[in-house]
C-alpha atoms as a PDB file:
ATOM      1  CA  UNK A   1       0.000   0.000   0.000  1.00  0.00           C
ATOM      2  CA  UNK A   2       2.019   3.182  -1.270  1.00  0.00           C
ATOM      3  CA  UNK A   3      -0.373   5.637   0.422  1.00  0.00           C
ATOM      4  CA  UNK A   4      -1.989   5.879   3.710  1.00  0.00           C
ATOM      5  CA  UNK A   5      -5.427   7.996   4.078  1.00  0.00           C
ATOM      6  CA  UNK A   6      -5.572   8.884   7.849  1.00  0.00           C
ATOM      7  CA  UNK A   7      -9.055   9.843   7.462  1.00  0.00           C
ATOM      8  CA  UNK A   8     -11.835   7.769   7.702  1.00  0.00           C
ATOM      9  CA  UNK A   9     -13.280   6.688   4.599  1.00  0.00           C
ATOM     10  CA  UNK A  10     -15.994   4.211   3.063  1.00  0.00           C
ATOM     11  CA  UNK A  11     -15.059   1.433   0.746  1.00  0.00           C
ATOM     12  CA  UNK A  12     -16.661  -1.239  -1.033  1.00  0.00           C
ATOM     13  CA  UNK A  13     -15.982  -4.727  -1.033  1.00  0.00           C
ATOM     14  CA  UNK A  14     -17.190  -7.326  -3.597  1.00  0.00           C
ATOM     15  CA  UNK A  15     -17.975 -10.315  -2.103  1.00  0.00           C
ATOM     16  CA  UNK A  16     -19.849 -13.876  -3.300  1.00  0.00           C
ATOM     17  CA  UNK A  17     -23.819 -12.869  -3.404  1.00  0.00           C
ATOM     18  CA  UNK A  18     -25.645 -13.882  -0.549  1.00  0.00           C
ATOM     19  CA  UNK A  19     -22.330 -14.076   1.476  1.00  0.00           C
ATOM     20  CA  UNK A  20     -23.063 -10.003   2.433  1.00  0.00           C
ATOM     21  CA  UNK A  21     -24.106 -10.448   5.850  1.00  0.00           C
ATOM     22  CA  UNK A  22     -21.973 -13.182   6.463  1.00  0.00           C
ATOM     23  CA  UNK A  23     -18.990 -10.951   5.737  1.00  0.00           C
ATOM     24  CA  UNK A  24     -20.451  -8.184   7.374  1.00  0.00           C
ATOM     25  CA  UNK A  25     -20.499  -9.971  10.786  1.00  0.00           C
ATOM     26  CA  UNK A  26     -17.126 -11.436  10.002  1.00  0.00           C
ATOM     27  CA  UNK A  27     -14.894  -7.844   9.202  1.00  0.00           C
ATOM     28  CA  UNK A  28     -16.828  -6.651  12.788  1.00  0.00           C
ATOM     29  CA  UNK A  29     -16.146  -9.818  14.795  1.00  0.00           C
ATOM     30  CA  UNK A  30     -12.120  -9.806  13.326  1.00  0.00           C
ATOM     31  CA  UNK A  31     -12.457  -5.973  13.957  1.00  0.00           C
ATOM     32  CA  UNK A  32     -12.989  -6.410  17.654  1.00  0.00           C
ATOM     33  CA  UNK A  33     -11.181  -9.248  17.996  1.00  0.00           C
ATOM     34  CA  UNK A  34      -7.711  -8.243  16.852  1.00  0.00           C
ATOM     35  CA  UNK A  35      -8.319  -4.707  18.729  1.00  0.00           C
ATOM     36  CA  UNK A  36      -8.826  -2.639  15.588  1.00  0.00           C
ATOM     37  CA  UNK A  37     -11.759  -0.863  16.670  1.00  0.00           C
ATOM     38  CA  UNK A  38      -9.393   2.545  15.654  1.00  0.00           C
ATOM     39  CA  UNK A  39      -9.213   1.650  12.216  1.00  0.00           C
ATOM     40  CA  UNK A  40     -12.196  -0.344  11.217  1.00  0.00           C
ATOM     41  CA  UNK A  41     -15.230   1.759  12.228  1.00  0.00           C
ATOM     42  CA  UNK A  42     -18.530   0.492  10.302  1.00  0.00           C
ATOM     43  CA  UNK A  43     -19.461  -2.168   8.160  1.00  0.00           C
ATOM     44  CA  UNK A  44     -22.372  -1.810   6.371  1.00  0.00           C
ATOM     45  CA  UNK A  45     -24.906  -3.966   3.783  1.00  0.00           C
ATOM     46  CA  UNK A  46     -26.987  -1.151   1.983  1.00  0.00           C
ATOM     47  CA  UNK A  47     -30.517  -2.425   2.142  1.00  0.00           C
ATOM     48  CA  UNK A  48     -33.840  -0.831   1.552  1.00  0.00           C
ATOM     49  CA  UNK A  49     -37.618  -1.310   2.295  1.00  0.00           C
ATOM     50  CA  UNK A  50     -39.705  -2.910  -0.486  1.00  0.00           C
ATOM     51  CA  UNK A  51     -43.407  -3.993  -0.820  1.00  0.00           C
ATOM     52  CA  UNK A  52     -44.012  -7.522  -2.235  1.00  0.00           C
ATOM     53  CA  UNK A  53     -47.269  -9.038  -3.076  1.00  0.00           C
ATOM     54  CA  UNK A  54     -47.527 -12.783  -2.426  1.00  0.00           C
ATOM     55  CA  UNK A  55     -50.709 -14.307  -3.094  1.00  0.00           C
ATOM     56  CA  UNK A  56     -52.956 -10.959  -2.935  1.00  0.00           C
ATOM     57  CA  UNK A  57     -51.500  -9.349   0.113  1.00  0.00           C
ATOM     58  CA  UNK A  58     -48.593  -6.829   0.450  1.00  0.00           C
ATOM     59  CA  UNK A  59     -45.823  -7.445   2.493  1.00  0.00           C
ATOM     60  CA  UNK A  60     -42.713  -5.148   3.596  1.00  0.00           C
ATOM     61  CA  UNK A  61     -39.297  -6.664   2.752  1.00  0.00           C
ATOM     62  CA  UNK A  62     -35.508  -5.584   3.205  1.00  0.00           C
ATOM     63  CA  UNK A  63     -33.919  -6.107  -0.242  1.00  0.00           C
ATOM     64  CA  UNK A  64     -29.918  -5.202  -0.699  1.00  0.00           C
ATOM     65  CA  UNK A  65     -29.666  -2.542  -3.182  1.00  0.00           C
ATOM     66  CA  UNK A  66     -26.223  -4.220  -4.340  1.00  0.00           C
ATOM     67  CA  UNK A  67     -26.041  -7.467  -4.827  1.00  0.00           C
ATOM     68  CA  UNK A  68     -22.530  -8.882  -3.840  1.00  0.00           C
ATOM     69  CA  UNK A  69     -20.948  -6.081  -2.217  1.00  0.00           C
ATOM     70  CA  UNK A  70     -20.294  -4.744   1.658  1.00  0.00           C
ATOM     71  CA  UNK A  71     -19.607  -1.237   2.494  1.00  0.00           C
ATOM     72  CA  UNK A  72     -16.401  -0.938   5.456  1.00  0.00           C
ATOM     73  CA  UNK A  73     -15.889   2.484   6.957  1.00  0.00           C
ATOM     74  CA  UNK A  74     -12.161   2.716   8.232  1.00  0.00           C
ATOM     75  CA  UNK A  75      -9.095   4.248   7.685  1.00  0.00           C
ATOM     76  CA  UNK A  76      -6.686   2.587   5.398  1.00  0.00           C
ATOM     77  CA  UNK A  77      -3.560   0.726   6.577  1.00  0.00           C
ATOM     78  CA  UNK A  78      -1.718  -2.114   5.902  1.00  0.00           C
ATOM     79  CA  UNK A  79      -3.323  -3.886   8.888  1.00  0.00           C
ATOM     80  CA  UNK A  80      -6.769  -3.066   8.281  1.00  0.00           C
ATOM     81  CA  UNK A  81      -6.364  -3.647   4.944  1.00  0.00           C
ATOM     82  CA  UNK A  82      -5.056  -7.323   5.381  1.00  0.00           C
ATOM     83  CA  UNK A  83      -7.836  -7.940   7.537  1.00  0.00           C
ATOM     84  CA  UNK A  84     -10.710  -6.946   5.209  1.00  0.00           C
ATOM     85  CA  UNK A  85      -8.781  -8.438   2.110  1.00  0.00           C
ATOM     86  CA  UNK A  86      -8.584 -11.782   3.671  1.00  0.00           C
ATOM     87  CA  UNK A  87     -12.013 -12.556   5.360  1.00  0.00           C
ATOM     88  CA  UNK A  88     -13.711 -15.460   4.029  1.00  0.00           C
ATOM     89  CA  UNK A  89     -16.433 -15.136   0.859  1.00  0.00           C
ATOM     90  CA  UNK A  90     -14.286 -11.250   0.284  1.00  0.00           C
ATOM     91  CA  UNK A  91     -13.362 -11.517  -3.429  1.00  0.00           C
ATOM     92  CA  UNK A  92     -11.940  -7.950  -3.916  1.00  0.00           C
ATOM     93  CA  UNK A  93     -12.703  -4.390  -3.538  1.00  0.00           C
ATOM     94  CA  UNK A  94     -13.177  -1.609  -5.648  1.00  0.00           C
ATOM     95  CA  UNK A  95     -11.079   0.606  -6.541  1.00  0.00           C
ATOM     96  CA  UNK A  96      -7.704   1.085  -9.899  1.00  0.00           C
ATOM     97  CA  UNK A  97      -5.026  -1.291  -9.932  1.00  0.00           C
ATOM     98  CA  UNK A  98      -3.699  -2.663  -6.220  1.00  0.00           C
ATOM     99  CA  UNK A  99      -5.325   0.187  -4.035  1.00  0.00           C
ATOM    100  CA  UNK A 100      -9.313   0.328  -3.024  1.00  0.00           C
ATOM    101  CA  UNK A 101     -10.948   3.197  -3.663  1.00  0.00           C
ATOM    102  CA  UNK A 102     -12.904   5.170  -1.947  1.00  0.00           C
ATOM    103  CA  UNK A 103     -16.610   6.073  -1.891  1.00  0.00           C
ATOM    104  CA  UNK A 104     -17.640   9.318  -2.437  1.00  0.00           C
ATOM    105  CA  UNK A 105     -19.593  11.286  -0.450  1.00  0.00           C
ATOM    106  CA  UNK A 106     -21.788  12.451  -2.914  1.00  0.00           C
ATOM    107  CA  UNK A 107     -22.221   8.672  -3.693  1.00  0.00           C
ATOM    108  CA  UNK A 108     -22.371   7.719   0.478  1.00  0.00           C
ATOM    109  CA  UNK A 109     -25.266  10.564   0.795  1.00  0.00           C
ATOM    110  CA  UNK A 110     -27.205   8.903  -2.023  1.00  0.00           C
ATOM    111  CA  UNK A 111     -27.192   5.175  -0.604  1.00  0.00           C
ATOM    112  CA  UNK A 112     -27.829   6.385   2.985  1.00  0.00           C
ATOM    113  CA  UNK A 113     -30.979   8.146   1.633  1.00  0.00           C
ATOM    114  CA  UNK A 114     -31.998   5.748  -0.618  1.00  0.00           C
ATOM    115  CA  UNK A 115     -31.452   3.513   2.459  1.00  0.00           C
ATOM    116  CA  UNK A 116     -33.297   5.886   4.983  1.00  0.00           C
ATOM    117  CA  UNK A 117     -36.433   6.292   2.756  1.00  0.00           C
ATOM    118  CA  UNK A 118     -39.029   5.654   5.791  1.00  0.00           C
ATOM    119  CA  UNK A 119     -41.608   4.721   3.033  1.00  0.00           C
ATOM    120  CA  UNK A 120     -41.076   1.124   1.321  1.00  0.00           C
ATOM    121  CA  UNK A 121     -41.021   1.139  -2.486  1.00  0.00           C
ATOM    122  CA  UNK A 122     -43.805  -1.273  -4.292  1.00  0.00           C
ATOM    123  CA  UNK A 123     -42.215  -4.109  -6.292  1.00  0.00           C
ATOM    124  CA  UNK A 124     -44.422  -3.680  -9.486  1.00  0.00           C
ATOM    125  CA  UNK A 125     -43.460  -6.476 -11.471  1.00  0.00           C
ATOM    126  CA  UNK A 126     -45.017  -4.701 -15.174  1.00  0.00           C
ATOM    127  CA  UNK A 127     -43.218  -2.723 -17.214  1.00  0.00           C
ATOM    128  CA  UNK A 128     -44.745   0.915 -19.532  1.00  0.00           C
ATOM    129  CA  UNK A 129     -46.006  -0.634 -22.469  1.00  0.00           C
ATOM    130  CA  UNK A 130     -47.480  -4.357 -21.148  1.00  0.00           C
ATOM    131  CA  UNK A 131     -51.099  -4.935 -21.745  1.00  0.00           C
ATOM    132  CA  UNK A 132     -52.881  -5.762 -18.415  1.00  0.00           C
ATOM    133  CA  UNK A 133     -56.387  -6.756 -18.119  1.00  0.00           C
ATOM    134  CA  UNK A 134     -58.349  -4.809 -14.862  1.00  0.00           C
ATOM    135  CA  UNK A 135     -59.837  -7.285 -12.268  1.00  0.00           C
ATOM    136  CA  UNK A 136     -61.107  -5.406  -9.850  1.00  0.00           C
ATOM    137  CA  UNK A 137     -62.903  -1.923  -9.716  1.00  0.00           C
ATOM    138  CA  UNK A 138     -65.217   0.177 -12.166  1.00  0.00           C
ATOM    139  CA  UNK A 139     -62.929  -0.493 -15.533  1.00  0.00           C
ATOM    140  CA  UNK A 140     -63.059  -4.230 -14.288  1.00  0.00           C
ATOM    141  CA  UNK A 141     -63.149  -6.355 -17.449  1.00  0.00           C
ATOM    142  CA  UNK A 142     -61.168  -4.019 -19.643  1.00  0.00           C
ATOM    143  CA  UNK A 143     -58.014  -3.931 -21.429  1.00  0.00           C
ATOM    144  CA  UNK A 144     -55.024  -1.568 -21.583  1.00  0.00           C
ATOM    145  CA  UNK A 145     -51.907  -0.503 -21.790  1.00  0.00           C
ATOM    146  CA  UNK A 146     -49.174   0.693 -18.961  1.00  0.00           C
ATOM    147  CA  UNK A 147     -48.635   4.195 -19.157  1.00  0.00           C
ATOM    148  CA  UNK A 148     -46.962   4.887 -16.239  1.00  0.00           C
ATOM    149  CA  UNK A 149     -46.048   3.453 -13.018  1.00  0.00           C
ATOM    150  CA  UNK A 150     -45.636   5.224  -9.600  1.00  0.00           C
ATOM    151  CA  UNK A 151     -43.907   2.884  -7.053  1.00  0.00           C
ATOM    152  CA  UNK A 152     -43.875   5.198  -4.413  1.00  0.00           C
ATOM    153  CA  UNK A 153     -47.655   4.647  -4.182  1.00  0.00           C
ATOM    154  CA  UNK A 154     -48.320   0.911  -6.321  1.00  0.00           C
ATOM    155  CA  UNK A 155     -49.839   2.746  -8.650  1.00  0.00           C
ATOM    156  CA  UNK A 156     -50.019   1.927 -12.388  1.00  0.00           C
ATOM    157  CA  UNK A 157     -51.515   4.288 -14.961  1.00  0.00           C
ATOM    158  CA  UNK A 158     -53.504   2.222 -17.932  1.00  0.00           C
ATOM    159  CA  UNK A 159     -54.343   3.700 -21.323  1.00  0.00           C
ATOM    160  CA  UNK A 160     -58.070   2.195 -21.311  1.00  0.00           C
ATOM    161  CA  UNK A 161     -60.046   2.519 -24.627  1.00  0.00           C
ATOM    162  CA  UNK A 162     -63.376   4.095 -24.202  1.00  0.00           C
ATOM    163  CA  UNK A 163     -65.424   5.661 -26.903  1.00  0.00           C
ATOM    164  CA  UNK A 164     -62.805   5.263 -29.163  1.00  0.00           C
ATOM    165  CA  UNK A 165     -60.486   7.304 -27.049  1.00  0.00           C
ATOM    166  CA  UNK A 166     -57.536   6.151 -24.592  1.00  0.00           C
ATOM    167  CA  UNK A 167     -58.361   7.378 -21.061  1.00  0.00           C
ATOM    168  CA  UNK A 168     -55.576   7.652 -18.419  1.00  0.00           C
ATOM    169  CA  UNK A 169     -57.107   5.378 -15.620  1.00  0.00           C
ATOM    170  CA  UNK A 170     -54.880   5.564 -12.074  1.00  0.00           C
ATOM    171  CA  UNK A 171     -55.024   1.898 -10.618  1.00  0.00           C
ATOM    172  CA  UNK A 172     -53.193   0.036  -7.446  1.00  0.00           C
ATOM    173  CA  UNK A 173     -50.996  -2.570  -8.602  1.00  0.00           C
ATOM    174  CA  UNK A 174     -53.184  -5.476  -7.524  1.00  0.00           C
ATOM    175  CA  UNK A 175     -55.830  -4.122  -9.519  1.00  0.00           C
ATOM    176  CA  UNK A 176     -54.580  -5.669 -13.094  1.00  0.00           C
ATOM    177  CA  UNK A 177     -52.785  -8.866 -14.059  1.00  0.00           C
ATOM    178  CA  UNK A 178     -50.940  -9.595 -17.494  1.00  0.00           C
ATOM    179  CA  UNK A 179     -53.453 -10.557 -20.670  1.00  0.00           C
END
């Protein structure tokens, strides 16, 4: 390592998918272990809130925003370094030639606030475009197309013909199903 940062700084690690937790505990356990508490600071999995629908009701879920990669705050030495390099299911880091990288801050403020978002995103599994039939409400029994979808709210906007005009009709996600 040519350069020491004495600051601390985030960094991301790759690691085998579905191993992120796994590592996570491990870097924090070696951390306290081998009395690095100084250098090694935080070890993070970015996660957020998502709404699912299994079998017609919604349900709140933690999903990792990036598959196959930890986030360690510390401040890069050799030691800390070798420590976080050589936990099990750690397959890298990210950063140009033999030195990690770090994370911006910019980049940081973006994943904690996609990460703090209080309200869960719907997982709306149609895409603008898809033809959906409506099962449920006053347009029950029609056909249209996706015009828009909101997942802040589960709402889908479908082009409905009527009259031989498309009208915008604002629906909740478990209101349509593919044709």
């Amino acid at each position: 390592m040519s350069r020491y940062i004495s600051s601390k700084q985030w960094y991301a690690i790759h690691t085998y998918s579905g191993y992120e937790e796994k590592v996570a505990e491990s870097i924090r356990q070696r951390a306290e272990s081998l009395d690095m508490a100084d250098k090694i600071f935080s070890v993070l999995v970015p996660k957020e809130k998502q709404i699912e629908i299994k079998n017609g009701k919604r349900k709140v879920v933690e999903k990792r925003i990036f598959q196959g990669y930890v986030l360690v705050q510390m401040k890069l030495s050799e030691d800390a370094w070798y420590i976080v390099r050589n936990t099990p299911n750690v397959t890298g880091f990210v950063g140009s030639g033999t030195e990690p990288t770090p994370v911006s801050g910019d980049e940081m403020e973006k994943i904690s606030k996609r990460m703090g978002v209080d309200q869960p995103k719907h997982k709306i599994d149609y895409k603008v475009g898809e033809v959906v039939s409506i099962i449920d409400g006053p347009f029950k029994g029609f056909d249209g197309s996706i015009n828009e979808i909101d997942t802040q709210k589960g709402k889908i906007k479908v082009l409905v013909n009527m009259f031989g005009r498309e009208t915008p009709v604002e629906l909740d996600s478990l209101q349509v199903k593919r044709v």
